[in-house]
PDB file of N, CA and C in Angstrom:
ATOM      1  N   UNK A   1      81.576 115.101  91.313  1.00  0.00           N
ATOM      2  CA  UNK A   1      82.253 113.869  91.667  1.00  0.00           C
ATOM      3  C   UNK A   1      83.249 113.510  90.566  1.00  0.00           C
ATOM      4  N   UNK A   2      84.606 113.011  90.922  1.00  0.00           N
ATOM      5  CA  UNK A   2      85.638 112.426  89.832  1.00  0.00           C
ATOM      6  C   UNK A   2      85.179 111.494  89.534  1.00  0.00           C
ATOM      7  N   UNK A   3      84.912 110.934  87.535  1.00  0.00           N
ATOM      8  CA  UNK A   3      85.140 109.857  87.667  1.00  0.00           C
ATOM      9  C   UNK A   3      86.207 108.828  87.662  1.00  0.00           C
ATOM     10  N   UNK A   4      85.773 107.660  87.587  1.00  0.00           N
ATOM     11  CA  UNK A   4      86.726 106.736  88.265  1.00  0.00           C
ATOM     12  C   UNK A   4      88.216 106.577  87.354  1.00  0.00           C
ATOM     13  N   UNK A   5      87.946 107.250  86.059  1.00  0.00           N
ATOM     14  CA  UNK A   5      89.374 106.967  84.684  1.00  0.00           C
ATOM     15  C   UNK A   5      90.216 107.766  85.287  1.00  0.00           C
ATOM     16  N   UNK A   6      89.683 109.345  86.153  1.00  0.00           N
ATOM     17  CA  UNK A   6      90.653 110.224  86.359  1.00  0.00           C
ATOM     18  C   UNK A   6      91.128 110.079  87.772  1.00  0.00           C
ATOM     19  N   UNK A   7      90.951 109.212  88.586  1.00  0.00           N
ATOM     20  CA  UNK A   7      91.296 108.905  89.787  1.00  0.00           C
ATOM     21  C   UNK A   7      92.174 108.793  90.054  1.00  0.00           C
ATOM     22  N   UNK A   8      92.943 107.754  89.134  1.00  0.00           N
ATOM     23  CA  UNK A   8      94.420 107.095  89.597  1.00  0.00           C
ATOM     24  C   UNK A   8      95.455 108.674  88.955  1.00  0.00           C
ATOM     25  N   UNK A   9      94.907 109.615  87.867  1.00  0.00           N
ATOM     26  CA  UNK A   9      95.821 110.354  87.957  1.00  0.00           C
ATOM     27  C   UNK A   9      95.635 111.198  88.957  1.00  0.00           C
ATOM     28  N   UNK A  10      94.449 111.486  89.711  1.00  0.00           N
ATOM     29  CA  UNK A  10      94.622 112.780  90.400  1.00  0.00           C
ATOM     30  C   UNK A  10      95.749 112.165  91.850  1.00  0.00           C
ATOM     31  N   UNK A  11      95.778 110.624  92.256  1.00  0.00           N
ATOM     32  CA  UNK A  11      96.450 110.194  93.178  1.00  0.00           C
ATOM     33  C   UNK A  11      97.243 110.239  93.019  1.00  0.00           C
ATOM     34  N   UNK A  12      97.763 110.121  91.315  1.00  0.00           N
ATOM     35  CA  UNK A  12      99.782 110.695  91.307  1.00  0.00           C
ATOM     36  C   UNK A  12     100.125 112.189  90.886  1.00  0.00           C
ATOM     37  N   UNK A  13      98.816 112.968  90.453  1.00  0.00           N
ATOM     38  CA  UNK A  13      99.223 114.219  90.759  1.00  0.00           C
ATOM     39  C   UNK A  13      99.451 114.878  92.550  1.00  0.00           C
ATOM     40  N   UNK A  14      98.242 113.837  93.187  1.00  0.00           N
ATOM     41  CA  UNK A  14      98.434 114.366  94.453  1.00  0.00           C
ATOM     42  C   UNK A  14      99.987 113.759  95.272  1.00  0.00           C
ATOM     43  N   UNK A  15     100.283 112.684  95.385  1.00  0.00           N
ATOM     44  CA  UNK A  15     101.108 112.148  95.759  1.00  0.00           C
ATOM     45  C   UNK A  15     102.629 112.745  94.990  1.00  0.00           C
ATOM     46  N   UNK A  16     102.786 113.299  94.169  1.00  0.00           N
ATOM     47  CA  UNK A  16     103.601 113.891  93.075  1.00  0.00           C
ATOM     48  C   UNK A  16     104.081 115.429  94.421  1.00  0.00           C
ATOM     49  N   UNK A  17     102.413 115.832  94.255  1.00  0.00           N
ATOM     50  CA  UNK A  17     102.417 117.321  95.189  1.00  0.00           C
ATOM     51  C   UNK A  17     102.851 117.299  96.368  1.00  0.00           C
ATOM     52  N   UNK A  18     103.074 116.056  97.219  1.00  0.00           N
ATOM     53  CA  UNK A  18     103.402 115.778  98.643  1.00  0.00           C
ATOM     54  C   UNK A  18     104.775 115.828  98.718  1.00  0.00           C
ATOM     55  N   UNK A  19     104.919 115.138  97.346  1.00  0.00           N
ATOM     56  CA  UNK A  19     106.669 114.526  97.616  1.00  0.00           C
ATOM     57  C   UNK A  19     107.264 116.035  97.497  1.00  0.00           C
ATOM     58  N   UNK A  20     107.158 116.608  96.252  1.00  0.00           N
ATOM     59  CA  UNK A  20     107.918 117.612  96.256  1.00  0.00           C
ATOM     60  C   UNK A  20     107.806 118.710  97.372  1.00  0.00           C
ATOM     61  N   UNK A  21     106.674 119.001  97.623  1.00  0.00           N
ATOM     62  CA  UNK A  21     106.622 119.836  99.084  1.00  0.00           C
ATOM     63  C   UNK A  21     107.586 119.461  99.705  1.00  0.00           C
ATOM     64  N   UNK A  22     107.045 118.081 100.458  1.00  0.00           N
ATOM     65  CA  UNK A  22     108.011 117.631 101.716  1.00  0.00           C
ATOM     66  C   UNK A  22     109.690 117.697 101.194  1.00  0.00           C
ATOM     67  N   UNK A  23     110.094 117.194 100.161  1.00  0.00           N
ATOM     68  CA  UNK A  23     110.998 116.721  99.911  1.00  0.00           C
ATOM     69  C   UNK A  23     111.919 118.520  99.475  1.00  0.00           C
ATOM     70  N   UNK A  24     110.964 119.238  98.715  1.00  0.00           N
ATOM     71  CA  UNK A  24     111.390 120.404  98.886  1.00  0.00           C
ATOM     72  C   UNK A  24     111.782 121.131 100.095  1.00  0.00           C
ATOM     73  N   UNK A  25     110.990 121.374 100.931  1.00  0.00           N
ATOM     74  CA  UNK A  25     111.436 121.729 102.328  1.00  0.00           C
ATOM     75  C   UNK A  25     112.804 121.037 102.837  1.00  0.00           C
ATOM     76  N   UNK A  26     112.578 120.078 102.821  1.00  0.00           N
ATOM     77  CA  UNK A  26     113.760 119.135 103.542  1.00  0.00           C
ATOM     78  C   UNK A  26     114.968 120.069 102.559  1.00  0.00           C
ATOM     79  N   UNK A  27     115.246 119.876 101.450  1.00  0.00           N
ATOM     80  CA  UNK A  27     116.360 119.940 100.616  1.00  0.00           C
ATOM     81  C   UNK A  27     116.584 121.401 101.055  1.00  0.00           C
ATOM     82  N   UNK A  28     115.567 122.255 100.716  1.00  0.00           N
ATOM     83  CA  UNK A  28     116.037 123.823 100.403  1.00  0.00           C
ATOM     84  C   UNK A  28     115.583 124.686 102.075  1.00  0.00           C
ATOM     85  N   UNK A  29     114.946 124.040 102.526  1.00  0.00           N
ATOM     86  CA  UNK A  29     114.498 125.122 104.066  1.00  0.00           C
ATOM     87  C   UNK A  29     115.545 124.160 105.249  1.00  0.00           C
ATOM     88  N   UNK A  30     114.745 123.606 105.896  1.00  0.00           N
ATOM     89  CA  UNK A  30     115.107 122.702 107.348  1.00  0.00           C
ATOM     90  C   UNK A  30     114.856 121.696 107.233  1.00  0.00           C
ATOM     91  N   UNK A  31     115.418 120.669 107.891  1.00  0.00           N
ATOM     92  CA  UNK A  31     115.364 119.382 107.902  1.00  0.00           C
ATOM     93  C   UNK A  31     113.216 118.894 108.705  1.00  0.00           C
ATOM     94  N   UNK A  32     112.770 118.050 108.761  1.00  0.00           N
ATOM     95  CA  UNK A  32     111.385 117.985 109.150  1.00  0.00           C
ATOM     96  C   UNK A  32     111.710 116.747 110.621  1.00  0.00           C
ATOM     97  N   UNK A  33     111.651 116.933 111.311  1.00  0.00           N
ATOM     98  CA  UNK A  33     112.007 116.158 112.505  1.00  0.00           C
ATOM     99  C   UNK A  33     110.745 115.420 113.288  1.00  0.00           C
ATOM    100  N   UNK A  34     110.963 114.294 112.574  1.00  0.00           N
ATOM    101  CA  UNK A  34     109.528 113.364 112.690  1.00  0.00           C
ATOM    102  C   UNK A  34     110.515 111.823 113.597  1.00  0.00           C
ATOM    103  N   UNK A  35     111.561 112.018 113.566  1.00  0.00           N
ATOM    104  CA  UNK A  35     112.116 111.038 114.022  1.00  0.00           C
ATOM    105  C   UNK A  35     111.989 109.289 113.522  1.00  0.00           C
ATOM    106  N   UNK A  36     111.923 108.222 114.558  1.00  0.00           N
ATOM    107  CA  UNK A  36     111.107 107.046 114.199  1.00  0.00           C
ATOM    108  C   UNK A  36     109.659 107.160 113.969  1.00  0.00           C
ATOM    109  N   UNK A  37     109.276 107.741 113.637  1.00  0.00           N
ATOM    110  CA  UNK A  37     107.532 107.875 113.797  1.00  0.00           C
ATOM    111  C   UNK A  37     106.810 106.642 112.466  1.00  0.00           C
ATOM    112  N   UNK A  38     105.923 106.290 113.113  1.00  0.00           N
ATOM    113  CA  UNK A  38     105.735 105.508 112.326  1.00  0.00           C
ATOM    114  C   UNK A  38     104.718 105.053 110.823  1.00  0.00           C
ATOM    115  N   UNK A  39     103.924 106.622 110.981  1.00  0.00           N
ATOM    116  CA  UNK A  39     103.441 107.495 109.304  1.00  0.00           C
ATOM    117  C   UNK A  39     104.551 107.845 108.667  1.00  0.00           C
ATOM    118  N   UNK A  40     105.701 108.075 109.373  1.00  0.00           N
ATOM    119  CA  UNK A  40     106.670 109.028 108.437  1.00  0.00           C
ATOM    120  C   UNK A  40     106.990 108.113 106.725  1.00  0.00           C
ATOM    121  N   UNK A  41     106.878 108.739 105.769  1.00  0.00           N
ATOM    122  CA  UNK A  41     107.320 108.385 104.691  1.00  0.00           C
ATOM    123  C   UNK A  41     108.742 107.347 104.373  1.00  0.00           C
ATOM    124  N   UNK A  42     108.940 106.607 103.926  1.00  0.00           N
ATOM    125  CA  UNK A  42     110.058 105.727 103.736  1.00  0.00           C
ATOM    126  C   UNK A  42     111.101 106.742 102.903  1.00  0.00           C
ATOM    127  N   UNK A  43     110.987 107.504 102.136  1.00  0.00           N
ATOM    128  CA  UNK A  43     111.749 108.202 101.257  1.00  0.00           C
ATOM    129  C   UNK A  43     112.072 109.637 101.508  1.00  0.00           C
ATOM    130  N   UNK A  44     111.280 110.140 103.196  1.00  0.00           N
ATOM    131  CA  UNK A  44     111.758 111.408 103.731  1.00  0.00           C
ATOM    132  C   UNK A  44     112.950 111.170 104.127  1.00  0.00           C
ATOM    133  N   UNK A  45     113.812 112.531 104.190  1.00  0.00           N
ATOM    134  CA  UNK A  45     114.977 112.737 104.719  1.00  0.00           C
ATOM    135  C   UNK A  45     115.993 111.963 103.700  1.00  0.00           C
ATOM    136  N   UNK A  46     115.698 110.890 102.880  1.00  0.00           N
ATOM    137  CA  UNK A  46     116.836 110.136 101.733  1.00  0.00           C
ATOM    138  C   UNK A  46     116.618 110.740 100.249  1.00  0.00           C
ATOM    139  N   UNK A  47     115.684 111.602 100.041  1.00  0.00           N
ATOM    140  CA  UNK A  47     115.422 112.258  98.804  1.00  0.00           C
ATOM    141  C   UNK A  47     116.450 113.322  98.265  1.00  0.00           C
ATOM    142  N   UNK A  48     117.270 113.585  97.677  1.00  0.00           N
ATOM    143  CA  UNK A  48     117.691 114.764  97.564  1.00  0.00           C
ATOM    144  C   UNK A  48     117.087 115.341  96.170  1.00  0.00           C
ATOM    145  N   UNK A  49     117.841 116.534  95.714  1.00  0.00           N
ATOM    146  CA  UNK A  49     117.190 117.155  94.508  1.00  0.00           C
ATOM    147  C   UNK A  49     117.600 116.175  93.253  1.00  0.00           C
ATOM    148  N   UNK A  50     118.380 115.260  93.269  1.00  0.00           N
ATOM    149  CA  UNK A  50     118.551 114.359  91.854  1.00  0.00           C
ATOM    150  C   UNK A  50     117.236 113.320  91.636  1.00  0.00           C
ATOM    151  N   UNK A  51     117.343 112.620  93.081  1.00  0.00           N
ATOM    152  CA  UNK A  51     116.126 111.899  93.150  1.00  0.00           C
ATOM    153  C   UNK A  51     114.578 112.329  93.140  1.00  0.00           C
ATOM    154  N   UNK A  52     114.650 113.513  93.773  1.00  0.00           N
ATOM    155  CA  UNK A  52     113.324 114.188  93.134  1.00  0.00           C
ATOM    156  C   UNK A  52     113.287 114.907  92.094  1.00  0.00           C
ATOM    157  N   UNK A  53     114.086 114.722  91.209  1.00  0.00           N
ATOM    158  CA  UNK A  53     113.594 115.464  90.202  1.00  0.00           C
ATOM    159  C   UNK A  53     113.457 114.038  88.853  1.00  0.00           C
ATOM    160  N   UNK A  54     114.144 112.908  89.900  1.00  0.00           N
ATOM    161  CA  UNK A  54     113.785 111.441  88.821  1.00  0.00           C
ATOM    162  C   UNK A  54     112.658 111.174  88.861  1.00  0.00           C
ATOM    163  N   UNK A  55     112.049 111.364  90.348  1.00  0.00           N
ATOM    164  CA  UNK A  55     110.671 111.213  90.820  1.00  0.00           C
ATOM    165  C   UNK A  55     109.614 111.715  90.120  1.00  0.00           C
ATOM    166  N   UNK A  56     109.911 113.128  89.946  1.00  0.00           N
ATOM    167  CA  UNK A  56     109.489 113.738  88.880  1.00  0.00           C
ATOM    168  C   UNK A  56     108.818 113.310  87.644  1.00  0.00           C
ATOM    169  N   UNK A  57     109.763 113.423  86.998  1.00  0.00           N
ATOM    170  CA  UNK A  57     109.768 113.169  85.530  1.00  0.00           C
ATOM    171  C   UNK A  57     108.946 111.773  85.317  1.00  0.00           C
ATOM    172  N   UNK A  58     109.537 110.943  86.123  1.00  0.00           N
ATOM    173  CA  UNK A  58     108.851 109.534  86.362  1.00  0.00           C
ATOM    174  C   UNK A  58     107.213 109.434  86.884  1.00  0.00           C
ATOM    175  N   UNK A  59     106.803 110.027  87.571  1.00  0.00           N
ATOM    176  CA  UNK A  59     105.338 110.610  87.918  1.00  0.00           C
ATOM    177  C   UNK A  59     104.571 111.175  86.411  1.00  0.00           C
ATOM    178  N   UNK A  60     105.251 112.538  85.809  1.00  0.00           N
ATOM    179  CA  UNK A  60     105.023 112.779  84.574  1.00  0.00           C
ATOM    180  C   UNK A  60     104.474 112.029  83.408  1.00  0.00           C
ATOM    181  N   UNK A  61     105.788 110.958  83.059  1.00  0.00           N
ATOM    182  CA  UNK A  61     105.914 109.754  82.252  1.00  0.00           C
ATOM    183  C   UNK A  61     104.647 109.217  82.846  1.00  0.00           C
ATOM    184  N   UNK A  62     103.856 108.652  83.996  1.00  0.00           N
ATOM    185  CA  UNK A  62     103.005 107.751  84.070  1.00  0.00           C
ATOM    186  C   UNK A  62     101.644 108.306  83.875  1.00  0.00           C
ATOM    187  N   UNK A  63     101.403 109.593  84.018  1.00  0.00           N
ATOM    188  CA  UNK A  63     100.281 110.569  83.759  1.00  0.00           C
ATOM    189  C   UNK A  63     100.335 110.353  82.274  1.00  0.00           C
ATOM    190  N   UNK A  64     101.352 110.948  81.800  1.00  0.00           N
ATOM    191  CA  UNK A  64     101.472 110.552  80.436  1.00  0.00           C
ATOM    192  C   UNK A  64     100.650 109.457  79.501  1.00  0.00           C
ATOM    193  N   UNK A  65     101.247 108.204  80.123  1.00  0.00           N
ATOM    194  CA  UNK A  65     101.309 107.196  80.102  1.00  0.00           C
ATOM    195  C   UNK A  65      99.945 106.289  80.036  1.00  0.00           C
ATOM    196  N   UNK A  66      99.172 107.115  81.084  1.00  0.00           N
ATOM    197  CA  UNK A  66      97.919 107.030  81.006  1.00  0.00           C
ATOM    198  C   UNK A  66      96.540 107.428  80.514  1.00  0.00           C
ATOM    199  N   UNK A  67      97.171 108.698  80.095  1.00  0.00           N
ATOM    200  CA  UNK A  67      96.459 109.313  79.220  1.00  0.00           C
ATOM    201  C   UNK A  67      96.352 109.136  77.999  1.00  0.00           C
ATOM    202  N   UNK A  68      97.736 108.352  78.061  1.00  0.00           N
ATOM    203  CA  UNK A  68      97.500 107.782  76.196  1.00  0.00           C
ATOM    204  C   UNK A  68      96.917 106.437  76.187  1.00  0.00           C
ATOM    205  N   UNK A  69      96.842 105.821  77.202  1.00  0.00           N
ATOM    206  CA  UNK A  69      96.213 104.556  77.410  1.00  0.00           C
ATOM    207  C   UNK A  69      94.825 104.895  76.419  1.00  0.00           C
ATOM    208  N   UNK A  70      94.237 105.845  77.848  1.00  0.00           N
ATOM    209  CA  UNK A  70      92.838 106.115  77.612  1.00  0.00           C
ATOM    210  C   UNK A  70      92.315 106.732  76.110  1.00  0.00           C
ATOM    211  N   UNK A  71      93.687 107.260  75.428  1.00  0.00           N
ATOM    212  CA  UNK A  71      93.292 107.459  74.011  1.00  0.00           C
ATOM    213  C   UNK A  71      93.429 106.352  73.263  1.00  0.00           C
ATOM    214  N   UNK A  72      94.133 105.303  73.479  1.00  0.00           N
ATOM    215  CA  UNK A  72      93.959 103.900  72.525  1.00  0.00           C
ATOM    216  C   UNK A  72      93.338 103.373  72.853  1.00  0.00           C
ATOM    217  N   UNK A  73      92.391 103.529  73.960  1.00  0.00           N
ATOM    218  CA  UNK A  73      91.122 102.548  74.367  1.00  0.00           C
ATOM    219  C   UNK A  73      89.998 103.345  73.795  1.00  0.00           C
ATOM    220  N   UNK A  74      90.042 104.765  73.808  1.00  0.00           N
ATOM    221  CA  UNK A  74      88.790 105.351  72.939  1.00  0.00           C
ATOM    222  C   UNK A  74      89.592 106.261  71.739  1.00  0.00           C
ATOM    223  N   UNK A  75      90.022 105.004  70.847  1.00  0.00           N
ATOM    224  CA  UNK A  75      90.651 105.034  69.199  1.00  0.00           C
ATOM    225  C   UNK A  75      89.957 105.509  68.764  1.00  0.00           C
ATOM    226  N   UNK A  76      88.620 105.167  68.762  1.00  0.00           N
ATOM    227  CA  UNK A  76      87.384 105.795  67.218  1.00  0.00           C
ATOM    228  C   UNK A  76      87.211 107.194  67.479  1.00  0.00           C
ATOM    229  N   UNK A  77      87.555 107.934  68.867  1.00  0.00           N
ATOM    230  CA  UNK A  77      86.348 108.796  69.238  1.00  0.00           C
ATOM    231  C   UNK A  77      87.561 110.125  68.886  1.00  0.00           C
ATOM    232  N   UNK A  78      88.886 109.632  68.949  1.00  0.00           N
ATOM    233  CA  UNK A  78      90.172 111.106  68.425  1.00  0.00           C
ATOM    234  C   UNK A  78      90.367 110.475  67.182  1.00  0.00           C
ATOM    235  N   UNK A  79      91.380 111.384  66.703  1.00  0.00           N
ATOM    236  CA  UNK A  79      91.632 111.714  65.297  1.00  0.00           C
ATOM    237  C   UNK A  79      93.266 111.166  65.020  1.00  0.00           C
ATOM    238  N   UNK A  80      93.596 110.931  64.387  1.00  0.00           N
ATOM    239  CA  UNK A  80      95.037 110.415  63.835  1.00  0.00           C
ATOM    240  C   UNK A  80      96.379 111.660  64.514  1.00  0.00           C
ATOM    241  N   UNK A  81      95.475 112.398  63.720  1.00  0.00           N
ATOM    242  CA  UNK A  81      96.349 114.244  64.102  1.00  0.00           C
ATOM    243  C   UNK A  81      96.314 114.218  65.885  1.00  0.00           C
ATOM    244  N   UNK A  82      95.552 114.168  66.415  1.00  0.00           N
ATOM    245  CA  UNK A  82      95.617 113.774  68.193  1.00  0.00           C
ATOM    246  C   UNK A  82      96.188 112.916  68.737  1.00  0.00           C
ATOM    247  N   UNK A  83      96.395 112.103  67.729  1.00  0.00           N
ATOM    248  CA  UNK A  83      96.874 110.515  68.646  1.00  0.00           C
ATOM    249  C   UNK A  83      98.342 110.919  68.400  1.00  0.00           C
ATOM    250  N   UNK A  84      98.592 111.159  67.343  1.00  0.00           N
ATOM    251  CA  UNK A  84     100.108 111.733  67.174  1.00  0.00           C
ATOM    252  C   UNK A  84     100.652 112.491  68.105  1.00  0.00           C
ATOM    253  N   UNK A  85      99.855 113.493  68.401  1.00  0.00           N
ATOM    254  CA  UNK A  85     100.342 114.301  68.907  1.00  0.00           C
ATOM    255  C   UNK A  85     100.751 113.984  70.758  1.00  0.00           C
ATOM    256  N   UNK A  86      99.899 113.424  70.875  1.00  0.00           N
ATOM    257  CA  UNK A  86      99.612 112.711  72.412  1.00  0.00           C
ATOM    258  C   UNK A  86     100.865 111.475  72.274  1.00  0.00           C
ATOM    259  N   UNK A  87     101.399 111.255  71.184  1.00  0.00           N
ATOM    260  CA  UNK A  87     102.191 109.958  71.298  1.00  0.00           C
ATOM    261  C   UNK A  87     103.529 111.105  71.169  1.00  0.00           C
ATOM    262  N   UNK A  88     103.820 111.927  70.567  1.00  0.00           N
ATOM    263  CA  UNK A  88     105.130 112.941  70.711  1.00  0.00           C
ATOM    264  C   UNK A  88     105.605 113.330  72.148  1.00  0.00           C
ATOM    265  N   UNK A  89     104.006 113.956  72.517  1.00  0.00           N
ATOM    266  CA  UNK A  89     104.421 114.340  73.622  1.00  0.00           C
ATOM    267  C   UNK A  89     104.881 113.536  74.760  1.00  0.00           C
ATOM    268  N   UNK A  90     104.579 112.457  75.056  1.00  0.00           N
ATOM    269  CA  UNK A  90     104.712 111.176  75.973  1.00  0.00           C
ATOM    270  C   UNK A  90     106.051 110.813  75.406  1.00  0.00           C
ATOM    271  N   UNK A  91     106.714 110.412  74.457  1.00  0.00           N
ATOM    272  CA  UNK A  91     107.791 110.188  73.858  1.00  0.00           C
ATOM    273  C   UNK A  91     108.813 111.355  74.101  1.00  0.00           C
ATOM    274  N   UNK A  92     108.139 112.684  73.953  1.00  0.00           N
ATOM    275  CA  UNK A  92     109.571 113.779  75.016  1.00  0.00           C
ATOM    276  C   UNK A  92     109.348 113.994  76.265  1.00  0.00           C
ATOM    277  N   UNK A  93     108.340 113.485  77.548  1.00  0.00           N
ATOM    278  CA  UNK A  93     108.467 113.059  78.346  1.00  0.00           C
ATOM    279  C   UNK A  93     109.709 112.097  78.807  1.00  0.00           C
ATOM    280  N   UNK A  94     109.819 110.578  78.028  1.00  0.00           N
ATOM    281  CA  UNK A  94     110.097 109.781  78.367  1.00  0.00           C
ATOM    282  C   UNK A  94     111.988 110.021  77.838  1.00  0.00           C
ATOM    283  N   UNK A  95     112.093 110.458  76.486  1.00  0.00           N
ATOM    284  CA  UNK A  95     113.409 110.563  76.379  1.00  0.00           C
ATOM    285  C   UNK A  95     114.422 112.130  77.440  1.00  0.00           C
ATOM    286  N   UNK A  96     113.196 112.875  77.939  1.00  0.00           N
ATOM    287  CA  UNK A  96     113.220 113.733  78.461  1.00  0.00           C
ATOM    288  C   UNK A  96     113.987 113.039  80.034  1.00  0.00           C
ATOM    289  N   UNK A  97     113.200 111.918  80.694  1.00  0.00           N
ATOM    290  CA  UNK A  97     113.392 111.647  81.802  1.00  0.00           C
ATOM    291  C   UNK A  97     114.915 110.674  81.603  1.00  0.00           C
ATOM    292  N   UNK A  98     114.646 110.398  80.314  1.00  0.00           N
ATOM    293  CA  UNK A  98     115.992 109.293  80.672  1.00  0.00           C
ATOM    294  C   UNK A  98     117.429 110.414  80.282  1.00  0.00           C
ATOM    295  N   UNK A  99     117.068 111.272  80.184  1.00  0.00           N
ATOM    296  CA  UNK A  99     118.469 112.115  79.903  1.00  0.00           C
ATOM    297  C   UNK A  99     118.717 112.855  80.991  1.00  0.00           C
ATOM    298  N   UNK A 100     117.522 113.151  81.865  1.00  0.00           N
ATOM    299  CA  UNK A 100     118.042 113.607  83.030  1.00  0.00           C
ATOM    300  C   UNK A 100     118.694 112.476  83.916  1.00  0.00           C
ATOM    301  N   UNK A 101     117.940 111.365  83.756  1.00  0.00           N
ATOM    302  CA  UNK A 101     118.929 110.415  84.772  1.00  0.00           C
ATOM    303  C   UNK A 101     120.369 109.918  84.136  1.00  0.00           C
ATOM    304  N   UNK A 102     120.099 110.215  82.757  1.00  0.00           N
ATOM    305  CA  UNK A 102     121.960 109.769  82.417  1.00  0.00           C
ATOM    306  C   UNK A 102     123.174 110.923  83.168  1.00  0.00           C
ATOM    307  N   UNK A 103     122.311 112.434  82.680  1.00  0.00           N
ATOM    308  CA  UNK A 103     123.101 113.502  83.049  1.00  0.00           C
ATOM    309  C   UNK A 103     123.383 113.045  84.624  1.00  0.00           C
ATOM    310  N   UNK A 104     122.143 112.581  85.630  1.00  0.00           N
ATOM    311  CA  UNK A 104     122.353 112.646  86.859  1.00  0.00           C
ATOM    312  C   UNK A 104     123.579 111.445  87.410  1.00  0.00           C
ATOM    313  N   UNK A 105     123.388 110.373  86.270  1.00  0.00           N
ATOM    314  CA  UNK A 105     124.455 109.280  86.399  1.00  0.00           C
ATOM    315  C   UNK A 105     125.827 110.070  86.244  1.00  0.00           C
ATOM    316  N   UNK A 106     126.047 110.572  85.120  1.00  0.00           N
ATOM    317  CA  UNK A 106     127.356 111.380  84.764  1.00  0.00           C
ATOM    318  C   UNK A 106     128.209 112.363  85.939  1.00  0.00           C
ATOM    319  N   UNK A 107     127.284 113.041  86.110  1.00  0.00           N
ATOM    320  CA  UNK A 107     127.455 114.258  87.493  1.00  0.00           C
ATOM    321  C   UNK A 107     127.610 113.424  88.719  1.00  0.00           C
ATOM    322  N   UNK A 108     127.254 112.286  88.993  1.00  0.00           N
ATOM    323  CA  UNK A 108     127.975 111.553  90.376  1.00  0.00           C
ATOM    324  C   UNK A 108     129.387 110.766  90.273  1.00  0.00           C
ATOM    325  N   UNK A 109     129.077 110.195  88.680  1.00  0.00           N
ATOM    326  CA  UNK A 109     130.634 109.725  88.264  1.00  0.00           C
ATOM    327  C   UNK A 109     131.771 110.625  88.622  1.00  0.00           C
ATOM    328  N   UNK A 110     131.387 111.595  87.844  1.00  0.00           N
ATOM    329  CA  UNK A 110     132.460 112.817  88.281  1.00  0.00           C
ATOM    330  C   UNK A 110     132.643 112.833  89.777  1.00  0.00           C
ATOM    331  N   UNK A 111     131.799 113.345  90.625  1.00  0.00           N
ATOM    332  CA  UNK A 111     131.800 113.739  91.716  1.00  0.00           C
ATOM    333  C   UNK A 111     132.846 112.617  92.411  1.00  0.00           C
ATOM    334  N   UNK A 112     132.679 111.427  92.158  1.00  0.00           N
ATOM    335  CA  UNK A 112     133.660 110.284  93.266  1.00  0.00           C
ATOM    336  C   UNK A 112     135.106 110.438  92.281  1.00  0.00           C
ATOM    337  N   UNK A 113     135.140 110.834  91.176  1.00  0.00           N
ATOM    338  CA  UNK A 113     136.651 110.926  90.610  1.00  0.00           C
ATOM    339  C   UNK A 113     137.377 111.964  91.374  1.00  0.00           C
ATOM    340  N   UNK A 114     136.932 112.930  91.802  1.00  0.00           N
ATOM    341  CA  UNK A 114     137.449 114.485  92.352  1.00  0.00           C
ATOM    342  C   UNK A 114     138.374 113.608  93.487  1.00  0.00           C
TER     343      UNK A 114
END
């Protein structure tokens, strides 16, 4: 049985795994023809590869995010050398994601100057 700390990540690893499937297919195979239906996802068919790959990174960042939670809530039980390291990595996550969305800002600027 999961417990309950690792829950909320396995729901954005799972939900992480949906988007890109679906959203993969759509972009790189065939379109998914669900029409008005009314399960269909709010963000099928409007995703392209910029936005999923913000999606991305942003999913990442919150796994991240949470995992370091759970190391400043159990401070006594890691080591200085761990916490560091867990705080680097979350920190090139995060400057990681915001440079892809500047690059992705940049590359549309261009695109409407053409």
């Amino acid at each position: 049985m999961v417990p309950h700390k690792e829950l909320v990540d396995l729901s954005l690893v799972g939900n992480l795994l949906l988007m890109v499937v679906f959203a993969g297919y759509e972009n790189f195979v065939s379109k998914i023809d669900v029409k008005d239906h009314e399960d269909r996802p709010e963000w099928m068919g409007k995703l392209d590869f910029s936005g999923l790959k913000i999606k991305l990174i942003a999913s990442i960042v919150a796994i991240s995010g949470i995992e370091l939670l759970k190391s400043f809530v159990e401070i006594n039980s890691i080591s200085d050398r761990e916490l560091m390291w867990k705080v680097g990595i979350h920190l090139t996550f995060v400057v990681s994601g915001v440079l892809l969305a500047w690059m992705d800002k940049i590359a549309a600027s261009v695109k409407h100057h053409k």
